[in-house]
Structures are given as C-alpha cells and as structure tokens.
C-alpha atoms as a PDB file:
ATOM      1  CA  UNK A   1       2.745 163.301  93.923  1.00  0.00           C
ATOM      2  CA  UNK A   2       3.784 161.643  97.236  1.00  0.00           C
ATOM      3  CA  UNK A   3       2.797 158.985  98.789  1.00  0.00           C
ATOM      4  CA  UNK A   4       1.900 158.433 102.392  1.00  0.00           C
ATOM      5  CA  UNK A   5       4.129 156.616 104.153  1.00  0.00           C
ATOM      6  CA  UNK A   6       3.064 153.311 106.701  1.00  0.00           C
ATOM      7  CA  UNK A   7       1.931 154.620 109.993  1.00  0.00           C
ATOM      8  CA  UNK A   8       1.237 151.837 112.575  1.00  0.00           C
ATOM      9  CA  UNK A   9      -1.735 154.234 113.560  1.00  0.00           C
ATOM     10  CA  UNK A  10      -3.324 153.699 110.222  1.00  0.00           C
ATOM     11  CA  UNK A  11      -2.878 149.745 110.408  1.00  0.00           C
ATOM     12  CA  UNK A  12      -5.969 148.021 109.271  1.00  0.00           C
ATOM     13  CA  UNK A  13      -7.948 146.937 112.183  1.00  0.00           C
ATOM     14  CA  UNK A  14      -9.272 143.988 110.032  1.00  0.00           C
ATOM     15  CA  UNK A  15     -12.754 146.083 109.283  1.00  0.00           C
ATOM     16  CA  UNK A  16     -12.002 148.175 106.672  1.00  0.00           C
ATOM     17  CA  UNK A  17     -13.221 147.043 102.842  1.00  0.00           C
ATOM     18  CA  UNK A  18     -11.103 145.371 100.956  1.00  0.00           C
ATOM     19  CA  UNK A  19     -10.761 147.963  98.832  1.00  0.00           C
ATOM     20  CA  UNK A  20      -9.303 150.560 101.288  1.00  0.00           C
ATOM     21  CA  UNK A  21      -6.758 147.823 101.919  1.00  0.00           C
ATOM     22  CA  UNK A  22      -5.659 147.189  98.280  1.00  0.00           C
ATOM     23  CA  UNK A  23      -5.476 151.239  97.831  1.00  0.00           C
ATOM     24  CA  UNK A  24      -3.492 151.222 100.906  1.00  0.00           C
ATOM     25  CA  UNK A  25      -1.244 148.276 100.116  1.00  0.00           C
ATOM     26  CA  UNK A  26      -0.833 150.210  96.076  1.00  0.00           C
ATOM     27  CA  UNK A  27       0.416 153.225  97.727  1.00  0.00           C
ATOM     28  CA  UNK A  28       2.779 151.766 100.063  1.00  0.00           C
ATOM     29  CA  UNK A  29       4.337 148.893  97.820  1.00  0.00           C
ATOM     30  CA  UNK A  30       6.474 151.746  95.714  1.00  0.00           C
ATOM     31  CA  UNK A  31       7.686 153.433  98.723  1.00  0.00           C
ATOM     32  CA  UNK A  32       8.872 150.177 100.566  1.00  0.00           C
ATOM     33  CA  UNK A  33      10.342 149.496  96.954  1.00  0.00           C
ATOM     34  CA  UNK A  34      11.880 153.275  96.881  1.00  0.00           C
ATOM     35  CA  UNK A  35      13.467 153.017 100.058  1.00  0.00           C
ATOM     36  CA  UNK A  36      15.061 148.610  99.440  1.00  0.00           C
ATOM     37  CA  UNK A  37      16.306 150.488  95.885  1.00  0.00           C
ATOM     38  CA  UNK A  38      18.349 153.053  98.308  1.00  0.00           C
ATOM     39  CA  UNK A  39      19.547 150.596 100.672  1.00  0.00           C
ATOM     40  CA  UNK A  40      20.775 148.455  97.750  1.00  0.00           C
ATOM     41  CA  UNK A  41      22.761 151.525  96.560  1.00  0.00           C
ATOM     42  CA  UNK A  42      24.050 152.730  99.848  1.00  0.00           C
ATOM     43  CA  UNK A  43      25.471 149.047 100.442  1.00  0.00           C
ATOM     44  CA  UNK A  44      27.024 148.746  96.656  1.00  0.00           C
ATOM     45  CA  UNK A  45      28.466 152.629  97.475  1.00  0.00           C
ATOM     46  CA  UNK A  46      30.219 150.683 100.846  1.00  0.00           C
ATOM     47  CA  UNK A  47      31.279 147.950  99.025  1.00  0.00           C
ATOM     48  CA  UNK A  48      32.593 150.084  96.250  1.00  0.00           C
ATOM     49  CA  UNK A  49      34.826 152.461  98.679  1.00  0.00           C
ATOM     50  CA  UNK A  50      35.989 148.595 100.335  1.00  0.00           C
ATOM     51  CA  UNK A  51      36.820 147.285  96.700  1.00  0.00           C
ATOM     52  CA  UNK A  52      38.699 150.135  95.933  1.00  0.00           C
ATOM     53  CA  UNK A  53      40.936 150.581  99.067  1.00  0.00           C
ATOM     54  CA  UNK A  54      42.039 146.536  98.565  1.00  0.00           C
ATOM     55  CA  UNK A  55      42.658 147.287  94.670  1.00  0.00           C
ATOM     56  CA  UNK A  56      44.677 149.932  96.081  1.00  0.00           C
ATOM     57  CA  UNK A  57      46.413 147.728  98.373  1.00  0.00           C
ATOM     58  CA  UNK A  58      47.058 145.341  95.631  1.00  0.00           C
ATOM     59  CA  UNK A  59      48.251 147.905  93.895  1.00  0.00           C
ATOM     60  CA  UNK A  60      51.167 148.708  96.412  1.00  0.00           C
ATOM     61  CA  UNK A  61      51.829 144.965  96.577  1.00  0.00           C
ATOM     62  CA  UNK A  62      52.556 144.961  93.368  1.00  0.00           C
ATOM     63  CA  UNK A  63      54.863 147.347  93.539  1.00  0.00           C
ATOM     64  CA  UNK A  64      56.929 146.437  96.252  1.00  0.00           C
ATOM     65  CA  UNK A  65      57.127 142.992  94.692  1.00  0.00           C
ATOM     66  CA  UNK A  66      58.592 144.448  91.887  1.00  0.00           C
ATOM     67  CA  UNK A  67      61.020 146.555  93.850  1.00  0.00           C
ATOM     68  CA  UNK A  68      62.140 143.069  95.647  1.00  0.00           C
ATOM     69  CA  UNK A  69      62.380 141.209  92.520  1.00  0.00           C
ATOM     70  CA  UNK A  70      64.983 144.197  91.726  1.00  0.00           C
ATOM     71  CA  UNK A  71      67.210 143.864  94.525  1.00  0.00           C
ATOM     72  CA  UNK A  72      66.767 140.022  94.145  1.00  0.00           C
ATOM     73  CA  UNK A  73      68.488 140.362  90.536  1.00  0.00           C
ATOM     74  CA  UNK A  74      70.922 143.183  92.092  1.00  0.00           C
ATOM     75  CA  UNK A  75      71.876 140.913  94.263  1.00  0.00           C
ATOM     76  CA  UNK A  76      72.496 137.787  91.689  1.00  0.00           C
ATOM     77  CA  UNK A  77      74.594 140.166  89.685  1.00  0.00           C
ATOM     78  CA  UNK A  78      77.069 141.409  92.889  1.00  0.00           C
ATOM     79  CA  UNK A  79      77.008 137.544  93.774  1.00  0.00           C
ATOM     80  CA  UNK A  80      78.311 136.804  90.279  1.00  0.00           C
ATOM     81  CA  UNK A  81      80.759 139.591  90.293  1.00  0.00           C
ATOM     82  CA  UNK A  82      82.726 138.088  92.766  1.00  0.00           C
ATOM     83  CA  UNK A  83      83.777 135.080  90.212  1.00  0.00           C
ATOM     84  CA  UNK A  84      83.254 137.186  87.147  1.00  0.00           C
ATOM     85  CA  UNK A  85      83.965 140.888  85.748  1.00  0.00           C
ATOM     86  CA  UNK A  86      81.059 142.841  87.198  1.00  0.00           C
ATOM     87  CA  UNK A  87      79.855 143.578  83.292  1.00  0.00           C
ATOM     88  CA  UNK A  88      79.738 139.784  82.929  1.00  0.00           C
ATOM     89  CA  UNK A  89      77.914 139.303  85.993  1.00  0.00           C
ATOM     90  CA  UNK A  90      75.425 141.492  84.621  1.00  0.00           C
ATOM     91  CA  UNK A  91      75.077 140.455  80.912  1.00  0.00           C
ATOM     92  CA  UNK A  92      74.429 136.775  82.412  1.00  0.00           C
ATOM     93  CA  UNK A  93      71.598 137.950  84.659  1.00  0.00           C
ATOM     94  CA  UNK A  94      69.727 139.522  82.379  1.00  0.00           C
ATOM     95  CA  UNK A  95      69.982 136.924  79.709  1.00  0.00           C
ATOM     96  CA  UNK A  96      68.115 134.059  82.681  1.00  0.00           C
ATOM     97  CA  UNK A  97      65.637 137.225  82.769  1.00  0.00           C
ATOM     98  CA  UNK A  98      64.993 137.960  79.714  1.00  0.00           C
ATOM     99  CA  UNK A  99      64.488 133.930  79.091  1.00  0.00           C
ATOM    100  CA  UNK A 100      61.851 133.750  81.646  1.00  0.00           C
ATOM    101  CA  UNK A 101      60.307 137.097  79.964  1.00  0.00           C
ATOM    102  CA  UNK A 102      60.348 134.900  76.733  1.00  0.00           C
ATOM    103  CA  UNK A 103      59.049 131.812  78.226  1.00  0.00           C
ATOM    104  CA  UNK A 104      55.985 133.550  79.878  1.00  0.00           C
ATOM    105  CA  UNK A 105      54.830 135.915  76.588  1.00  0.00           C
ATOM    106  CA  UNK A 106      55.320 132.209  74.355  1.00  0.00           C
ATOM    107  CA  UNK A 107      52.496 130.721  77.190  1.00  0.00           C
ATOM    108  CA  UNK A 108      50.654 133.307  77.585  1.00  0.00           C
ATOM    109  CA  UNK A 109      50.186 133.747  73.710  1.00  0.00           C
ATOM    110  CA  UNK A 110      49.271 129.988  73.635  1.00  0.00           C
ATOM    111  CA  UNK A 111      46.881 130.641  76.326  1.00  0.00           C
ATOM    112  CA  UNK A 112      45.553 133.826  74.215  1.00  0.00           C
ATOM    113  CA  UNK A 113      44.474 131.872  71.421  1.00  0.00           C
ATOM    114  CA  UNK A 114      43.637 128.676  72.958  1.00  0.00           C
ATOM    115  CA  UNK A 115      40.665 131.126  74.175  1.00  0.00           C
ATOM    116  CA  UNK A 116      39.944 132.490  70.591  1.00  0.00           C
ATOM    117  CA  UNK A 117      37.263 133.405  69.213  1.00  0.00           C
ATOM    118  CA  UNK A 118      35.888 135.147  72.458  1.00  0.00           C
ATOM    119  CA  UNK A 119      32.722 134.139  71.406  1.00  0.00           C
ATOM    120  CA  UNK A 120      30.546 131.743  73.742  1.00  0.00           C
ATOM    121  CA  UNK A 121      30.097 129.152  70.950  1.00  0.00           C
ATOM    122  CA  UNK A 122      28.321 126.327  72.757  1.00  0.00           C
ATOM    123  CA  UNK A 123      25.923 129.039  74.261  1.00  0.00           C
ATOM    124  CA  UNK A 124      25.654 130.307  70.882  1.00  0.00           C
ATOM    125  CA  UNK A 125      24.918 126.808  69.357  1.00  0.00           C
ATOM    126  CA  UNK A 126      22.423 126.005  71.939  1.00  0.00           C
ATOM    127  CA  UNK A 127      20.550 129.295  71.849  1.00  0.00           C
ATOM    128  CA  UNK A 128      20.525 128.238  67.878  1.00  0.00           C
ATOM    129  CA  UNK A 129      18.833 124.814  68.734  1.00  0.00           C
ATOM    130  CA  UNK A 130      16.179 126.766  71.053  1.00  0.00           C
ATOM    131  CA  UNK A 131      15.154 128.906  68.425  1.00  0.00           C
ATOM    132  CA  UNK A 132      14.742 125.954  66.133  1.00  0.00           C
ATOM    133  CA  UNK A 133      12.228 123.717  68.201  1.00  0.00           C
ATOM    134  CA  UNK A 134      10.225 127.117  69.292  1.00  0.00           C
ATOM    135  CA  UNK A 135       9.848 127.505  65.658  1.00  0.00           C
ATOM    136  CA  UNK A 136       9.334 123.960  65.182  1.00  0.00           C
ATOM    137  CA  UNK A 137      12.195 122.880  63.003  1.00  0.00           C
ATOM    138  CA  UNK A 138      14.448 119.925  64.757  1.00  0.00           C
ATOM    139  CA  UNK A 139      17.413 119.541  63.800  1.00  0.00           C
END
C-alpha cells in the first residue's frame, strides 16, 4: 500500500473537515518520516566513506612514523660506531630501546588495571538505589 505523497495542489484551503485533515496529515506523517530516515542514512553513508579515508590516512601516518623512528635508531647506531665497534654501537641502541619498550608495557599495565573491572560500578550502584526507592525500600 502506498501512500500519496504532499501535493501543494491538495493543500487544505482551511474548509475541509477536520477529519479529511487528520486522514491527510496520517498518511503523510510516515512518508515525511520515510524519506528524514533516508536522508539520515545517506549522510551517515558520507560520513562513513570520510571516516574511513582519514583512518586510512592515519593509517599511513603510522607507518611512516615508524619507518622514521627506524632510520632515527639507524642513525644512533652509525653515530655510535664511530667511537665504538659497529656491533657495540648496536647492542647499546637496542638495549635504550628495549628499556623504553619496558617502561611503556609496565605503565600501560598499571593503566590496564587501574581501569579494572570494566564494569560501570557507580552507574551500577546508582541504578541499584533507583530500583530500591521505586520499590519502596531506602536504603
């Protein structure tokens, strides 16, 4: 079944009953709905191809930053080589790396479980309280 769409032809010249009006208005509400529902999802498609073209950029961000990092620490170990065997260079470079790796996994892990238990627990408390007074127990 289809509904007739608004044609200013068929606008109500203020003497029809009220309820050819209501009728009209009940027929014309879902299609005004209908057609907001496909704008909404044409604009979250547009938004969606924009998202995904920046996550794309971040992506190659990402790794070109890692590629620079790389030459950074190439270039700390030729810089050390030229006071130290090239091997010792080297070995001391990627100790000061693998310390920072070590550094960042011990605060991230303290930042993992600072968040623990995922759980919303104030919400969860509070939603606990609610259901109390609706059922008329205070605590």
């Amino acid at each position: 079944m289809t509904s007739p769409s608004y044609r200013p032809d068929q606008a109500p010249t203020g003497e029809e009953p009220l309820g050819a009006l209501v009728h009209q208005l009940s027929e014309q509400v879902p299609e005004l709905i209908r057609s907001e529902l496909r704008l909404a999802q044409a604009e979250l498609a547009e938004k969606g191809k924009q998202a995904g073209v920046g996550i794309g950029m971040f992506s190659v961000a990402g790794l070109l930053g890692f590629f620079g990092l790389a030459l950074l620490l190439t270039t700390a170990v030729l810089a050390l080589a030229l006071a130290l065997p090239a091997w010792l260079a080297a070995l001391v470079v990627a100790l000061v790396v693998l310390a920072a790796a070590a550094v960042a996994a011990l605060t991230g892990k303290s930042k993992v479980s600072a968040a623990t238990p995922p759980a919303p627990e104030r919400a969860i408390e509070g939603l606990k309280e609610d259901v109390a007074t609706v059922k008329g127990q205070h605590p």
